[in-house]
Protein backbone atom coordinates (compact mmCIF):
# COMPACT_ATOMS: atom_id res chain seq x y z
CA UNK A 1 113.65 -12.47 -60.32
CA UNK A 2 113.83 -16.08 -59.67
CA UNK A 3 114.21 -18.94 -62.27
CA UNK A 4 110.75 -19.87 -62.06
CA UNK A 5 109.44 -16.33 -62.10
CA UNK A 6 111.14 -16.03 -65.41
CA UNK A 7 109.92 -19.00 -66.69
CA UNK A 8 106.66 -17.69 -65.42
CA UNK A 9 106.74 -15.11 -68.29
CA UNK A 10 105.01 -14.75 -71.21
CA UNK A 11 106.64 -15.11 -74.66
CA UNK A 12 108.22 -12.21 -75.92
CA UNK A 13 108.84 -11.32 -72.55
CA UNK A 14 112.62 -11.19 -70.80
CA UNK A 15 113.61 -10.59 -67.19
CA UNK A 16 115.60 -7.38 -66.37
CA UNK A 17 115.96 -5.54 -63.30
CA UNK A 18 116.13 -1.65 -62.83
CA UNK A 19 116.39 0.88 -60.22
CA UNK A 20 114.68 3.20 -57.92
CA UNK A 21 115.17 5.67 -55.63
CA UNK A 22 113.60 4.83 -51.85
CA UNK A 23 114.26 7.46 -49.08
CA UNK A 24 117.77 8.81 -50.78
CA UNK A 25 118.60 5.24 -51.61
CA UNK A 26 118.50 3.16 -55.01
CA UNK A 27 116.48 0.08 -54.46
CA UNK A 28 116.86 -2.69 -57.34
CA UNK A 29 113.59 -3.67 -58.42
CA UNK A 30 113.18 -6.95 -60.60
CA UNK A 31 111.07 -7.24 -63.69
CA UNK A 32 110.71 -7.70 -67.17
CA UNK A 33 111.17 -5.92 -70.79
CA UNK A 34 109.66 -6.53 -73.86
CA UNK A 35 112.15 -8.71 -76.33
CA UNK A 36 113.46 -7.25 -79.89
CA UNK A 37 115.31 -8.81 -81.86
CA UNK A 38 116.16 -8.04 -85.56
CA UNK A 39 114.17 -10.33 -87.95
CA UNK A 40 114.73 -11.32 -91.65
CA UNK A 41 112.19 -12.47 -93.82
CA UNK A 42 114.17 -14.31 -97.00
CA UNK A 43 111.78 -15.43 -99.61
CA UNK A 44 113.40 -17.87 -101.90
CA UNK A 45 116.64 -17.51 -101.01
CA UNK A 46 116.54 -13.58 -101.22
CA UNK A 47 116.77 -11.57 -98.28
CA UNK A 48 113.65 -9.59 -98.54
CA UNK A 49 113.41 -6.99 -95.45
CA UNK A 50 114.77 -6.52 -91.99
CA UNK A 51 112.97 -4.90 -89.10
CA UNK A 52 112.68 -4.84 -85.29
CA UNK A 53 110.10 -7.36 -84.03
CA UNK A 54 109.57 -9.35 -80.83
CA UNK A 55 110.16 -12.50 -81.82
CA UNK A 56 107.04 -14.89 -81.46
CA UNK A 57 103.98 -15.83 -83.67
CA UNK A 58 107.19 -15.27 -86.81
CA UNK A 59 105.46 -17.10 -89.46
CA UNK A 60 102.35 -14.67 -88.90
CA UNK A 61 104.72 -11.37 -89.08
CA UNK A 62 106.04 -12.55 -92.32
CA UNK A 63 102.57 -13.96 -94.36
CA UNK A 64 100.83 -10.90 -93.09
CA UNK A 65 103.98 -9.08 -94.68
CA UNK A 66 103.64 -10.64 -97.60
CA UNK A 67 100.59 -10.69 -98.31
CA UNK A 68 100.69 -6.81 -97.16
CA UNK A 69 103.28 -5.90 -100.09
CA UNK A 70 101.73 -7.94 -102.75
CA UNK A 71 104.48 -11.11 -102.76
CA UNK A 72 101.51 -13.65 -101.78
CA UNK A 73 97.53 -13.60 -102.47
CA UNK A 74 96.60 -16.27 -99.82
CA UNK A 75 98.68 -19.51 -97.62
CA UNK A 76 98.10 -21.25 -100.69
CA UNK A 77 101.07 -19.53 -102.65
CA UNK A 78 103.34 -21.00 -99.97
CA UNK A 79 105.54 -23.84 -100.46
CA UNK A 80 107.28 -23.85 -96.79
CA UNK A 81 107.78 -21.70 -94.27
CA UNK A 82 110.19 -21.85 -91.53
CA UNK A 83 112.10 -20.17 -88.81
CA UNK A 84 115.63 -20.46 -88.03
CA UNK A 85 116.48 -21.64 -84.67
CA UNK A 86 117.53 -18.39 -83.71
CA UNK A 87 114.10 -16.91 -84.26
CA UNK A 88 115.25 -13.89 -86.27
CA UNK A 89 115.16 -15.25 -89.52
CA UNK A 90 112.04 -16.31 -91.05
CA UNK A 91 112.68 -18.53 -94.37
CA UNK A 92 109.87 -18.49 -97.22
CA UNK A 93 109.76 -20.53 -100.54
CA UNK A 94 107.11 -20.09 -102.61
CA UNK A 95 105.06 -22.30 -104.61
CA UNK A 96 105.94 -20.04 -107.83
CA UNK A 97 108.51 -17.90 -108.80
CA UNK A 98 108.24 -14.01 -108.00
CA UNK A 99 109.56 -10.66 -108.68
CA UNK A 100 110.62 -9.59 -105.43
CA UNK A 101 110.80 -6.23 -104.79
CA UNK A 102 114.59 -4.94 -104.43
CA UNK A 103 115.61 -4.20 -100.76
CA UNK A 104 117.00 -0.92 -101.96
CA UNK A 105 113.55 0.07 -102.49
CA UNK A 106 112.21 -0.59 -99.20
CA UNK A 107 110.92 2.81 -97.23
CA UNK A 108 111.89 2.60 -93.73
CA UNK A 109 108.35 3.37 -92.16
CA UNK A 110 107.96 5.77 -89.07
CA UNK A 111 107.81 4.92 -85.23
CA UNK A 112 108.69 1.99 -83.11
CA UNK A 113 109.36 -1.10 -84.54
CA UNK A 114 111.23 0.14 -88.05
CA UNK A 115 108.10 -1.17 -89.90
CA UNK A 116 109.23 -1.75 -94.14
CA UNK A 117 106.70 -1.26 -97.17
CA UNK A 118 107.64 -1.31 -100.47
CA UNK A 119 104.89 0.44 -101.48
CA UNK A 120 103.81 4.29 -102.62
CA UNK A 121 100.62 4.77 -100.96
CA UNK A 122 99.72 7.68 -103.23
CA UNK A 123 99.08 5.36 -106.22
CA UNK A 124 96.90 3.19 -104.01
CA UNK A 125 93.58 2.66 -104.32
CA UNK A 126 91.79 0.21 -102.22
CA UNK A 127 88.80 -2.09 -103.76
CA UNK A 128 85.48 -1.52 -102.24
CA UNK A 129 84.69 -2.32 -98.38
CA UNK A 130 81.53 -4.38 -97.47
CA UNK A 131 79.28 -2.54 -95.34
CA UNK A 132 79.43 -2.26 -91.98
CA UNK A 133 77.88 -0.45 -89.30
CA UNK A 134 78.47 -0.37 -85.44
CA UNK A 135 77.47 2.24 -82.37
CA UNK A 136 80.39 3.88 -80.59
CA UNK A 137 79.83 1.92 -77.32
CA UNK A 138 80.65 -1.53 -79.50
CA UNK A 139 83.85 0.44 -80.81
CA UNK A 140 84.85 1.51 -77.17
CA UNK A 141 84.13 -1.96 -75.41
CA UNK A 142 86.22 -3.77 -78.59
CA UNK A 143 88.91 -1.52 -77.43
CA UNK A 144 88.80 -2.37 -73.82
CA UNK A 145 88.01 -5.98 -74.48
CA UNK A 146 91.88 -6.37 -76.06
CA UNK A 147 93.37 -4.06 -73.03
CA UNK A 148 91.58 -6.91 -71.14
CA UNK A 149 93.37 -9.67 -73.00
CA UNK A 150 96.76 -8.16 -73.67
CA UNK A 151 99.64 -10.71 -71.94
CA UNK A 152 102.56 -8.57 -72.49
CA UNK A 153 101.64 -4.87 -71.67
CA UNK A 154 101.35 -5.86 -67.94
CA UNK A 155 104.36 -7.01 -67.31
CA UNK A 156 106.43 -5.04 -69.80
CA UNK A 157 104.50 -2.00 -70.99
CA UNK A 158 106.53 -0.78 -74.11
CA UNK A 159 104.73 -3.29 -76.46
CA UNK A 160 101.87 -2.40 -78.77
CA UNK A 161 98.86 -4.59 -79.57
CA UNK A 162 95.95 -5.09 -82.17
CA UNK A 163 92.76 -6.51 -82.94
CA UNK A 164 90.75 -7.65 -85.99
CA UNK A 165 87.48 -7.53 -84.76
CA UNK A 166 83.33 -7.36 -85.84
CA UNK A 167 81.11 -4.86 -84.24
CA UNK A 168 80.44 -7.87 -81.22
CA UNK A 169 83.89 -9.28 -80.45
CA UNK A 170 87.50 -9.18 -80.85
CA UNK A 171 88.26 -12.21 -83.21
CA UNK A 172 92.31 -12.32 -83.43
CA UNK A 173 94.91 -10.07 -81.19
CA UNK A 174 98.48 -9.77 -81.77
CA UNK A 175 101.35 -8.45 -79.80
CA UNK A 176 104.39 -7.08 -80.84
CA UNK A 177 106.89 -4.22 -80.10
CA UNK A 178 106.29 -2.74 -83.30
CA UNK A 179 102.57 -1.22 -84.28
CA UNK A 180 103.20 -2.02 -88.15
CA UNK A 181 104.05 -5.90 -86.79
CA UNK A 182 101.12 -5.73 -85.10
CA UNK A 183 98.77 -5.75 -88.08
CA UNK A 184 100.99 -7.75 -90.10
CA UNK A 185 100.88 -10.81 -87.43
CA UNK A 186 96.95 -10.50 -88.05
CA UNK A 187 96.88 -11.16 -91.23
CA UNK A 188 98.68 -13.89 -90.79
CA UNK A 189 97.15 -15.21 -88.03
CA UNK A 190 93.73 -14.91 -90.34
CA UNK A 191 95.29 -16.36 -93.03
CA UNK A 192 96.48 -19.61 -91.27
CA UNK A 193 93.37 -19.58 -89.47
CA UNK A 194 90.61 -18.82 -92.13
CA UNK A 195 89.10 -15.75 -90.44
CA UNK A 196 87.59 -13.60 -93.11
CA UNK A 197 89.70 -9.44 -92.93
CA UNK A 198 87.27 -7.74 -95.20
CA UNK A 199 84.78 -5.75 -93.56
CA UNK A 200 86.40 -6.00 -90.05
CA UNK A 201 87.55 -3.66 -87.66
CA UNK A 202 90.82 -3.20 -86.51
CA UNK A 203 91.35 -1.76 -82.60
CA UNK A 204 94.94 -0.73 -82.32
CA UNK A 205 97.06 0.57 -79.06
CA UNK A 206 99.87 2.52 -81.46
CA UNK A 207 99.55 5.71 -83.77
CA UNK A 208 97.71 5.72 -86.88
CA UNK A 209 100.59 6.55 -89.48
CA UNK A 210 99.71 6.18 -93.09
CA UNK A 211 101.40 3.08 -93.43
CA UNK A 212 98.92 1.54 -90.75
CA UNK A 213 95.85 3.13 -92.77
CA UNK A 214 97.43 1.62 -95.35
CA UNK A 215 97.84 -2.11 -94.18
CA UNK A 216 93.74 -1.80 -93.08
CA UNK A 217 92.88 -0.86 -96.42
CA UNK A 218 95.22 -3.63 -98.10
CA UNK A 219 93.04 -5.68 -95.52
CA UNK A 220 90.14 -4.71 -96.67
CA UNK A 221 89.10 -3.61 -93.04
CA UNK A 222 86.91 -0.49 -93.69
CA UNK A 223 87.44 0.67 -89.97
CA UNK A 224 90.82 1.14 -88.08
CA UNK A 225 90.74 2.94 -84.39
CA UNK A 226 93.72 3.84 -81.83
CA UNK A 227 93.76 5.28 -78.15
CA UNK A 228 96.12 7.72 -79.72
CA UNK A 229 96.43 9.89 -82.68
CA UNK A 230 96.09 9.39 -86.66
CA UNK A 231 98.87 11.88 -88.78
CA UNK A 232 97.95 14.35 -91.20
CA UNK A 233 98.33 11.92 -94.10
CA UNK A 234 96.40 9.00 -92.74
CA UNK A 235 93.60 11.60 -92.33
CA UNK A 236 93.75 12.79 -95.66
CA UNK A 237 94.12 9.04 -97.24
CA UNK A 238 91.12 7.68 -94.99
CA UNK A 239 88.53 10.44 -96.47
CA UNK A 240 90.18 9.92 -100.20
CA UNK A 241 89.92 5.99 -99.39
CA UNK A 242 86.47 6.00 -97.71
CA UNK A 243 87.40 4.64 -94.33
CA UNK A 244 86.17 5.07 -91.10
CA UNK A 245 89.67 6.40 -88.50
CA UNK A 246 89.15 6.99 -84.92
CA UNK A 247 91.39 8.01 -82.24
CA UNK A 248 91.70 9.07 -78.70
CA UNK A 249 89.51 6.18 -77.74
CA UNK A 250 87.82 6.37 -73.79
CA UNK A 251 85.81 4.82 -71.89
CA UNK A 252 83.61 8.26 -72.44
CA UNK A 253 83.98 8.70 -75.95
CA UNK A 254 86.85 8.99 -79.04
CA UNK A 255 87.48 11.08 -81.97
CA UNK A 256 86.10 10.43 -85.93
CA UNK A 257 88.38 11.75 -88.30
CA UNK A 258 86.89 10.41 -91.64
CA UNK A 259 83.90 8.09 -91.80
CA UNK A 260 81.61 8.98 -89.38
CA UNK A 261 78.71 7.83 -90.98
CA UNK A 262 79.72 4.16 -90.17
CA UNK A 263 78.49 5.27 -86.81
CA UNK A 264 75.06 4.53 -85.55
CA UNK A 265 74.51 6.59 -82.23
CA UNK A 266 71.58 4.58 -81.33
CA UNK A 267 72.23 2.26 -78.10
């Protein structure tokens, strides 16, 4: 890959080259990965958590983290946030003093990414969700509407992405290499940019674990849907909760594994 091929790339992007074999030969083939990099989130001078991210839209990841585990209510509780020059430290001070959860505690959640939450999910209960209602033809074009827009899958694959969307359009997409990150960037990004989570939907490209259900409820977002699977306990935590989860999603059709009657089959 030339210089200006790899300056050509998108963020979070990094050139690399691989092999492959051509008529009993290996043929070097020039590309690019997706970047990961270990980030820290300190919040007043406290390490907080650690966890694999790419690193790009930073001071999303760690308000939507916050805010996720309970250490912020809104921008608003933020005195300054900044990232190191590195990029893999992200350095919070708050506009009030905090217990912070102790590292120790953290759970290490499962999948890609090493996604951290401080939190027990079975003593979780969200608040209500605002109604909402959409047909599963808006649900499968919100889906294919953030395929559409994704920068890094293209060139990398590996890399997950989500959406915070109504029933009519995506509103906010973020990329990341982890699925938890994903969501976490969102929240962010809707924080900084004033964009409303309760009642949304949230279109994601990476398994539905119950730490996922878990940041859409925290969200308020009464509907979450993947192209892949939901586990066993973010089944049985979206029928306790009330939410809609969807998976398998098509161009022909998806799965409803709690919820369906957020679903109006009417075109």
């Amino acid at each position: 890959m030339s210089k200006n091929e790899a300056k050509r790339l998108p963020s979070g992007a990094v050139p690399a080259s691989w092999f492959v074999p051509r008529a009993g030969r290996w043929k070097e083939v020039d590309g690019a990965v997706i970047e990961e990099k270990n980030i820290c989130i300190q919040v007043n001078g406290q390490v907080l958590a650690r966890f694999m991210a790419t690193p790009m839209e930073q001071e999303a990841l760690a308000l939507g983290f916050l805010r996720s585990e309970g250490v912020i209510s809104g921008p608003d509780d933020v005195a300054d946030l900044r990232v190191g020059p590195s990029g893999e430290c992200v350095d919070v001070w708050l506009a009030h003093s905090a217990r912070l959860p102790d590292d120790g505690d953290a759970i290490r959640t499962a999948g890609c990414g090493g996604g951290v939450t401080f939190d027990d999910l079975l003593h979780f209960t969200p608040e209500p969700f605002p109604p909402l209602q959409l047909t599963p033809q808006q649900l499968i074009a919100r889906y294919y509407e953030i395929r559409a827009a994704e920068a890094l899958y293209p060139v990398t694959r590996g890399v997950h992405a989500s959406a915070l969307c109504t029933p009519e359009r995506a509103l906010l997409m973020a990329e990341d290499v982890g699925r938890h990150n994903t969501l976490d960037k969102l929240w962010g990004k809707a924080m900084l940019a004033g964009v409303e989570t309760k009642g949304r939907i949230l279109v994601t490209t990476g398994r539905i674990s119950s730490e996922m259900l878990g940041k859409a409820a925290k969200m308020g977002a009464p509907v979450i849907a993947s192209r892949t699977s939901p586990t066993s306990r973010s089944v049985a935590l979206a029928r306790a909760w009330g939410m809609t989860l969807a998976g398998y999603i098509r161009r022909g059709g998806f799965r409803v594994y709690a919820g369906e009657e957020r679903f109006n089959n009417s075109h």
